[in-house]
C-alpha atoms as a PDB file:
ATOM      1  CA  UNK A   1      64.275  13.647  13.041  1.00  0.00           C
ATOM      2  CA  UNK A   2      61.412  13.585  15.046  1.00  0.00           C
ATOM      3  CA  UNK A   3      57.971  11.220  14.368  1.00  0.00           C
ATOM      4  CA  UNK A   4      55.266  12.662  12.961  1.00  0.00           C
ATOM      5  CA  UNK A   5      52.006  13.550  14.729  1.00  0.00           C
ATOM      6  CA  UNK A   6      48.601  10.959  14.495  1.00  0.00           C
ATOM      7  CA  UNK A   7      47.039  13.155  16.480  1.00  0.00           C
ATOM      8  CA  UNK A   8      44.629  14.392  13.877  1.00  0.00           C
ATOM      9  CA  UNK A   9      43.894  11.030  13.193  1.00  0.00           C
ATOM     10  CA  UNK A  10      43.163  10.304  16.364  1.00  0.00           C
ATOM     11  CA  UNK A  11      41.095  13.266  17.422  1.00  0.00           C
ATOM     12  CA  UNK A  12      38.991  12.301  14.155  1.00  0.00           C
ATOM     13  CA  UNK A  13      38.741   8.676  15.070  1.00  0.00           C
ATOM     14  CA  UNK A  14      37.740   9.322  18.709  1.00  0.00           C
ATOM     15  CA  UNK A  15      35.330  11.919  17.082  1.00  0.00           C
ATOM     16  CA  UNK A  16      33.151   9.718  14.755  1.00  0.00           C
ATOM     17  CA  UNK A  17      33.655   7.037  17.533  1.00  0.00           C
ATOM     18  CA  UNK A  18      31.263   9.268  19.584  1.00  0.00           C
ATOM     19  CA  UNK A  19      29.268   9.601  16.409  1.00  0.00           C
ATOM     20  CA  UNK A  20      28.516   6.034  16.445  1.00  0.00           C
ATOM     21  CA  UNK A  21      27.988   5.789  20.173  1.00  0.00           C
ATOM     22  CA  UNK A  22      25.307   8.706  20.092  1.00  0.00           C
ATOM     23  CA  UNK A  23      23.514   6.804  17.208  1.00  0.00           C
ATOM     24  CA  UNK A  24      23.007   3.273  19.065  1.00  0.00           C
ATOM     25  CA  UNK A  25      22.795   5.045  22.885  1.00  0.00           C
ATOM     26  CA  UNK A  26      21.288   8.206  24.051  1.00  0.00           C
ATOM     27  CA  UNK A  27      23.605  10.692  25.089  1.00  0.00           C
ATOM     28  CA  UNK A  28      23.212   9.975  28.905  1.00  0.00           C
ATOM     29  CA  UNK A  29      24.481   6.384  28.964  1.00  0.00           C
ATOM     30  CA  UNK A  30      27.378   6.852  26.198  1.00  0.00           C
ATOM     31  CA  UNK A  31      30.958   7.963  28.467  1.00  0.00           C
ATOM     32  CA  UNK A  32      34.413   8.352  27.387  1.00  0.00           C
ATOM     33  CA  UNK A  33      35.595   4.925  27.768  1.00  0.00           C
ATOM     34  CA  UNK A  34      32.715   3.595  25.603  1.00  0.00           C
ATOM     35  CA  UNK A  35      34.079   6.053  23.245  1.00  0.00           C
ATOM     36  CA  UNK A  36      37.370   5.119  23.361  1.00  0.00           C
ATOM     37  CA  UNK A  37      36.098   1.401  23.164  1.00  0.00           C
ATOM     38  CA  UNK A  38      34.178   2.306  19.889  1.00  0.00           C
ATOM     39  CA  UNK A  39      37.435   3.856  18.393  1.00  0.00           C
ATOM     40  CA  UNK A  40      39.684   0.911  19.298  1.00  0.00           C
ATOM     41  CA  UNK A  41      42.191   3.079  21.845  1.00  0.00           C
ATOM     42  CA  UNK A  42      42.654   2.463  25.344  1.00  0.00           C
ATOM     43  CA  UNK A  43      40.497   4.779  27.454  1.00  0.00           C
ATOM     44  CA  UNK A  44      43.174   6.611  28.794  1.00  0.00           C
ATOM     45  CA  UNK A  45      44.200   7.830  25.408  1.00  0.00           C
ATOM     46  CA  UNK A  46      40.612  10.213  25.058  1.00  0.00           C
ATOM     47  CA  UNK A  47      42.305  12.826  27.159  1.00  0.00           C
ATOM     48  CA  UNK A  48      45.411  12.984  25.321  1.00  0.00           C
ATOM     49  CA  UNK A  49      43.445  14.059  22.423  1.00  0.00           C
ATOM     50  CA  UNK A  50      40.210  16.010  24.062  1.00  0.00           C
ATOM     51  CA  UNK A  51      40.221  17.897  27.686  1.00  0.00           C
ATOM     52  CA  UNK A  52      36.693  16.621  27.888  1.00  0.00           C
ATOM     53  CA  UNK A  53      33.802  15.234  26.889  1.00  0.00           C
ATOM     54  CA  UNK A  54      32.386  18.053  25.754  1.00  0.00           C
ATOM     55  CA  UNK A  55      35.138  19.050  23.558  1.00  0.00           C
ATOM     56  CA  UNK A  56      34.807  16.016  21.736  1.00  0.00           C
ATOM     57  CA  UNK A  57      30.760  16.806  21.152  1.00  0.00           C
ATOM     58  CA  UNK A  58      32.047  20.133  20.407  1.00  0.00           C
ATOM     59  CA  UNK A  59      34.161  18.464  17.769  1.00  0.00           C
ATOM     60  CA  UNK A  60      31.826  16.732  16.306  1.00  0.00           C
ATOM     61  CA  UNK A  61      29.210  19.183  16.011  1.00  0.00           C
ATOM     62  CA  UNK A  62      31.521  20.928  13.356  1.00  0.00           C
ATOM     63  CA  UNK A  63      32.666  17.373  11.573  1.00  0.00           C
ATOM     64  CA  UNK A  64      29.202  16.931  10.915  1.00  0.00           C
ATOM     65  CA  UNK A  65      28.642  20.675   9.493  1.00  0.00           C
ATOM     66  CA  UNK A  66      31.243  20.096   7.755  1.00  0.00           C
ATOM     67  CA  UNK A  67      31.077  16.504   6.314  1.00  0.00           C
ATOM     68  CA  UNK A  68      27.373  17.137   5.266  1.00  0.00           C
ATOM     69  CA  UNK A  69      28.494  20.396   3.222  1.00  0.00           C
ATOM     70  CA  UNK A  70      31.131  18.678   1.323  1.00  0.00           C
ATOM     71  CA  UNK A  71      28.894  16.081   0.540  1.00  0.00           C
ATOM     72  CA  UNK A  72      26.551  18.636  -0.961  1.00  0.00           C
ATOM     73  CA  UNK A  73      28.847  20.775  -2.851  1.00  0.00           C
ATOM     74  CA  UNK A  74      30.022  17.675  -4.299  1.00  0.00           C
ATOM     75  CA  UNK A  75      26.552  16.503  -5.586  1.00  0.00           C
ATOM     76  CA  UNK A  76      25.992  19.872  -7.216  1.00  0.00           C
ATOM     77  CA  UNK A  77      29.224  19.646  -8.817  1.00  0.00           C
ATOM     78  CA  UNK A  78      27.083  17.470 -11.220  1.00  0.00           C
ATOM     79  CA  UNK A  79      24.916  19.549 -12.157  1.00  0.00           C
ATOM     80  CA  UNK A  80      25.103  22.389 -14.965  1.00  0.00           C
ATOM     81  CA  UNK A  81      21.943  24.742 -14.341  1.00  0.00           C
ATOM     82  CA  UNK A  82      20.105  26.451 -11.688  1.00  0.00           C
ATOM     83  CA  UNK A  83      17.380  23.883 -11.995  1.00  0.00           C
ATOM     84  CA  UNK A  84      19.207  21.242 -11.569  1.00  0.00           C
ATOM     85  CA  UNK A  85      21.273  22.203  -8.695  1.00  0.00           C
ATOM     86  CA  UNK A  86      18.162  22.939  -7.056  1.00  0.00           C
ATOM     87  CA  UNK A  87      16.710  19.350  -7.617  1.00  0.00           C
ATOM     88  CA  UNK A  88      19.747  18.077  -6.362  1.00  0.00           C
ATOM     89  CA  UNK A  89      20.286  20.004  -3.192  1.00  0.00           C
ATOM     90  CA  UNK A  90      16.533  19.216  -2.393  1.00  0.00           C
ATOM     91  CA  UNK A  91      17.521  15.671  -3.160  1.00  0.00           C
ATOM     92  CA  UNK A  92      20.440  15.942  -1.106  1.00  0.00           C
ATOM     93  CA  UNK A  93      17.934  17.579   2.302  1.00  0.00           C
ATOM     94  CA  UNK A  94      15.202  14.954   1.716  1.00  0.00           C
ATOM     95  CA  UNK A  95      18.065  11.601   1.709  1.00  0.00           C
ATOM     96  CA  UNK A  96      20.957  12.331   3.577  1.00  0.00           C
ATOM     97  CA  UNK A  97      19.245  14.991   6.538  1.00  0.00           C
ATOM     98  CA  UNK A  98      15.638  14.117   6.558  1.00  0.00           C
ATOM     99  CA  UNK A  99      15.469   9.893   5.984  1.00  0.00           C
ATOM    100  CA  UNK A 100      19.358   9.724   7.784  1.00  0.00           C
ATOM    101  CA  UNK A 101      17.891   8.248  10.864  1.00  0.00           C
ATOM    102  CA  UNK A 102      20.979   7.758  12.066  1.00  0.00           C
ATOM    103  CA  UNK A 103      22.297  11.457  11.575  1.00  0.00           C
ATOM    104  CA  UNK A 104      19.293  12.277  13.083  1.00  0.00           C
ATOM    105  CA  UNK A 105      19.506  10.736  16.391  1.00  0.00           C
ATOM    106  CA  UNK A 106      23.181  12.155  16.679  1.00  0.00           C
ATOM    107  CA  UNK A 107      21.750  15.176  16.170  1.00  0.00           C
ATOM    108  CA  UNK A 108      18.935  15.231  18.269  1.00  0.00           C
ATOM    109  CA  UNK A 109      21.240  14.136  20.989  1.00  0.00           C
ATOM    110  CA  UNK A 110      23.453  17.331  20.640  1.00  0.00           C
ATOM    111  CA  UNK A 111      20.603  19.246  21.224  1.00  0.00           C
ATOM    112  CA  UNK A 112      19.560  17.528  23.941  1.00  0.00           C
ATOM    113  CA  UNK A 113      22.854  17.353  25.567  1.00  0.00           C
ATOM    114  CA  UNK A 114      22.355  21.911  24.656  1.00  0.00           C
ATOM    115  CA  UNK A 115      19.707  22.303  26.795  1.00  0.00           C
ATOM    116  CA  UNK A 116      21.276  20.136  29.620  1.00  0.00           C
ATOM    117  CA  UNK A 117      24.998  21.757  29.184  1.00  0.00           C
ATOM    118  CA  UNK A 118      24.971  25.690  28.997  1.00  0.00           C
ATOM    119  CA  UNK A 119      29.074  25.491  27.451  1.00  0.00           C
ATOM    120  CA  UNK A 120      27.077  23.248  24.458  1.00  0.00           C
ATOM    121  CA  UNK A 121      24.647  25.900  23.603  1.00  0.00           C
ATOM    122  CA  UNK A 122      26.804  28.178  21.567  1.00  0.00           C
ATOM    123  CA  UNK A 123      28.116  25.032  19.828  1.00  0.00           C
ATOM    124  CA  UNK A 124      24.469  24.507  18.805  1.00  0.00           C
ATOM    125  CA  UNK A 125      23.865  27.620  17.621  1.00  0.00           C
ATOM    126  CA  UNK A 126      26.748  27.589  16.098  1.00  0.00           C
ATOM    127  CA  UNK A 127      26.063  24.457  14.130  1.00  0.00           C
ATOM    128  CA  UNK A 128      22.437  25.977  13.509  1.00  0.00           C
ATOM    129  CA  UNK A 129      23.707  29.372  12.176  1.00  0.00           C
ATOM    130  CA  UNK A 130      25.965  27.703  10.138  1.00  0.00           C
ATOM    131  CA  UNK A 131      23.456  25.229   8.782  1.00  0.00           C
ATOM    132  CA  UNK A 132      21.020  28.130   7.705  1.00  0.00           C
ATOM    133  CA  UNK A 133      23.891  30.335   6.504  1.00  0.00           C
ATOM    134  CA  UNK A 134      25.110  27.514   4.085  1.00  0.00           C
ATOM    135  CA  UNK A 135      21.770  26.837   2.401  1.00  0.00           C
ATOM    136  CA  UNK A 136      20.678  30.253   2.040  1.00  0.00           C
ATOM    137  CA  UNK A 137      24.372  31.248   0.327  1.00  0.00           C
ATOM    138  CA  UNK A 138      23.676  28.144  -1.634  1.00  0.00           C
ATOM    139  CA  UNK A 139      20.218  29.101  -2.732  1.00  0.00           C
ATOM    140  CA  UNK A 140      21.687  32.616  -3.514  1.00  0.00           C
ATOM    141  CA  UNK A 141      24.462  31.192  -5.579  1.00  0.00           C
ATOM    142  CA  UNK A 142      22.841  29.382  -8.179  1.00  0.00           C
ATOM    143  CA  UNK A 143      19.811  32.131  -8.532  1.00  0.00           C
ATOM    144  CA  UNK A 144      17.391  30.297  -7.123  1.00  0.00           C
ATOM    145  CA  UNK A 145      16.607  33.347  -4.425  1.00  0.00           C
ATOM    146  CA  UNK A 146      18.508  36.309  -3.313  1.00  0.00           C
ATOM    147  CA  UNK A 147      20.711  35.859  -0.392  1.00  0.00           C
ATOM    148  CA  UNK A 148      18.001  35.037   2.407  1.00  0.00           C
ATOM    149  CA  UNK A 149      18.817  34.064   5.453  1.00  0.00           C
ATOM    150  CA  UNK A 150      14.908  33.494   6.597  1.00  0.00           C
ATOM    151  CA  UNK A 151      14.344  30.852   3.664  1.00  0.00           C
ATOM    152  CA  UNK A 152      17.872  28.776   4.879  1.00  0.00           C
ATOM    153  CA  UNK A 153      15.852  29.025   8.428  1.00  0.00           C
ATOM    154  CA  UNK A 154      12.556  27.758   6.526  1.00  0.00           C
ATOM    155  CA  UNK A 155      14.367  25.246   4.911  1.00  0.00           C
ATOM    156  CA  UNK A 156      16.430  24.021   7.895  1.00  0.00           C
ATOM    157  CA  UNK A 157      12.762  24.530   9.827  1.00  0.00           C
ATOM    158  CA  UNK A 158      10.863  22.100   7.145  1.00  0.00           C
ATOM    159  CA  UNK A 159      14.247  19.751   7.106  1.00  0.00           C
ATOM    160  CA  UNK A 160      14.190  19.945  10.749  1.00  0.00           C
ATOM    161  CA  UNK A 161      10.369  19.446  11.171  1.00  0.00           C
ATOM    162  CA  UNK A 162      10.296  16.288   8.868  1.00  0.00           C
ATOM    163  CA  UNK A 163      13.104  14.239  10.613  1.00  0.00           C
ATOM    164  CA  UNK A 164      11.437  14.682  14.330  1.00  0.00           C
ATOM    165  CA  UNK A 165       8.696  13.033  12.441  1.00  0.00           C
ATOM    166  CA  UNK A 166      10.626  10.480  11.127  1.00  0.00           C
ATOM    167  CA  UNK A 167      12.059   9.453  14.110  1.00  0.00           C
ATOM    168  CA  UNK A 168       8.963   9.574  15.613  1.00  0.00           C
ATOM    169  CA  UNK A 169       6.373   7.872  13.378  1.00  0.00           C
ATOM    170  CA  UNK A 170       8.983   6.891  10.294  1.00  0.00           C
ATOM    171  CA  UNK A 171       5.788   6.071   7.929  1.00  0.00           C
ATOM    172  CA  UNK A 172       4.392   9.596   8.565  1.00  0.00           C
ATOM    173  CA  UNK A 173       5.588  10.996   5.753  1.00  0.00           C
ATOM    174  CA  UNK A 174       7.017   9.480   2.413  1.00  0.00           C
ATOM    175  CA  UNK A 175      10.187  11.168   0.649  1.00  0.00           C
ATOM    176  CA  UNK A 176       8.428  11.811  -2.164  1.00  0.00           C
ATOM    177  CA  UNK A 177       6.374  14.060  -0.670  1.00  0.00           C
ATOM    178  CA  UNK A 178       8.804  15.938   1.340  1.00  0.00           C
ATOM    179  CA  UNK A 179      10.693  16.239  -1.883  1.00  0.00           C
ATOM    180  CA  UNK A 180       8.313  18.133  -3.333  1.00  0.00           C
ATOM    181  CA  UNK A 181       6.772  20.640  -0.269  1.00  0.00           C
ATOM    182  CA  UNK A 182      10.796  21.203   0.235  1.00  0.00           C
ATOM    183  CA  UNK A 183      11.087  21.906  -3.736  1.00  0.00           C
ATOM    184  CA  UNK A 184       7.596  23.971  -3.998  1.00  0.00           C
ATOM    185  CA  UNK A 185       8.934  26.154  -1.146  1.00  0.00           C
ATOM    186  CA  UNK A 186      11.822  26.966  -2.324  1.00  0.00           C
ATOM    187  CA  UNK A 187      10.688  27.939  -5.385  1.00  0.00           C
ATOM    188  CA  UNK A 188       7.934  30.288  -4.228  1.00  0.00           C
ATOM    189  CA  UNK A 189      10.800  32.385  -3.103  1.00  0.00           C
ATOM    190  CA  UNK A 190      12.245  32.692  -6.462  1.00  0.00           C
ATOM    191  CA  UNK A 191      12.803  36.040  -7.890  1.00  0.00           C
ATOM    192  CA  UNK A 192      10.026  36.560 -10.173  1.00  0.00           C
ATOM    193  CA  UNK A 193       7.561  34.349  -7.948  1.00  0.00           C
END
């Protein structure tokens, strides 16, 4: 009887390990044996798991995607109507995307490391397209708008927007403002609006 596999374990170790590196280091000075450092493995051990580098970025491009929409779906899980799904989803942009400074570095690294690395762009826009195509089916689903992809991309946009200028300045804009432009927005596009 043969021993069973870590290696999902250790492909999702090495990939947050990179997460952490990205969000302390810009993407230029973090390498595979700080990685491997970060995830307590011997640096050798990264390409048993990954071929390269960018397969682990790759990697956690989609972990992210992925980790961020379960955490949503989760929060408005809570909720019973339209309104308050809505309140919560905004809730959920404005704290965990927008005032995440250090999701945001991550992922302004990955897009830095796109326009450097042509084999990253299509992870981008993958990761983009995905982003936008997961709020705009969420908007659609609890009635707050049809299914519109250009509101996702105006929501992602305004997301988007506010972050750089968190990073940036971080007092340039207060949540409780971005709460409600995000909120007004959004509800300008409601049917009936």
């Amino acid at each position: 009887m043969g021993r069973k596999s870590n290696a999902p374990q250790r492909r999702n170790q090495i990939t947050w390990a990179l997460y952490e590196c990205l969000s302390t280091k810009g993407h230029e000075k973090v390498t595979t044996k700080e990685i491997a450092a970060q995830a307590n493995l011997p640096p050798g051990v990264i390409h048993y798991y990954f071929k390269s580098k960018d397969e682990i970025i790759s990697t956690l491009a989609q972990a992210i995607v992925d980790k961020y929409s379960r955490q949503l779906e989760i929060r408005l899980s809570d909720g019973n109507s339209d309104a308050q799904h809505l309140e919560s989803a905004v809730e959920f942009i404005v704290d965990e995307l927008i005032f995440n400074t250090q999701l945001n570095r991550v992922f302004y690294n990955l897009i830095q490391m796109a326009f450097e690395r042509v084999q990253l762009r299509d992870v981008m826009k993958k990761m983009f397209k995905e982003y936008r195509d997961r709020l705009a089916l969420f908007l659609s689903e609890t009635g707050v708008a049809r299914k519109d992809h250009s509101l996702g991309s105006a929501v992602v946009a305004m997301a988007e927007g506010f972050s750089l200028q968190v990073m940036v300045e971080p007092d340039a804009v207060n949540r409780s403002d971005v709460h409600r432009l995000i909120l007004h927005t959004v509800k300008e596009c409601m049917p009936g609006h």
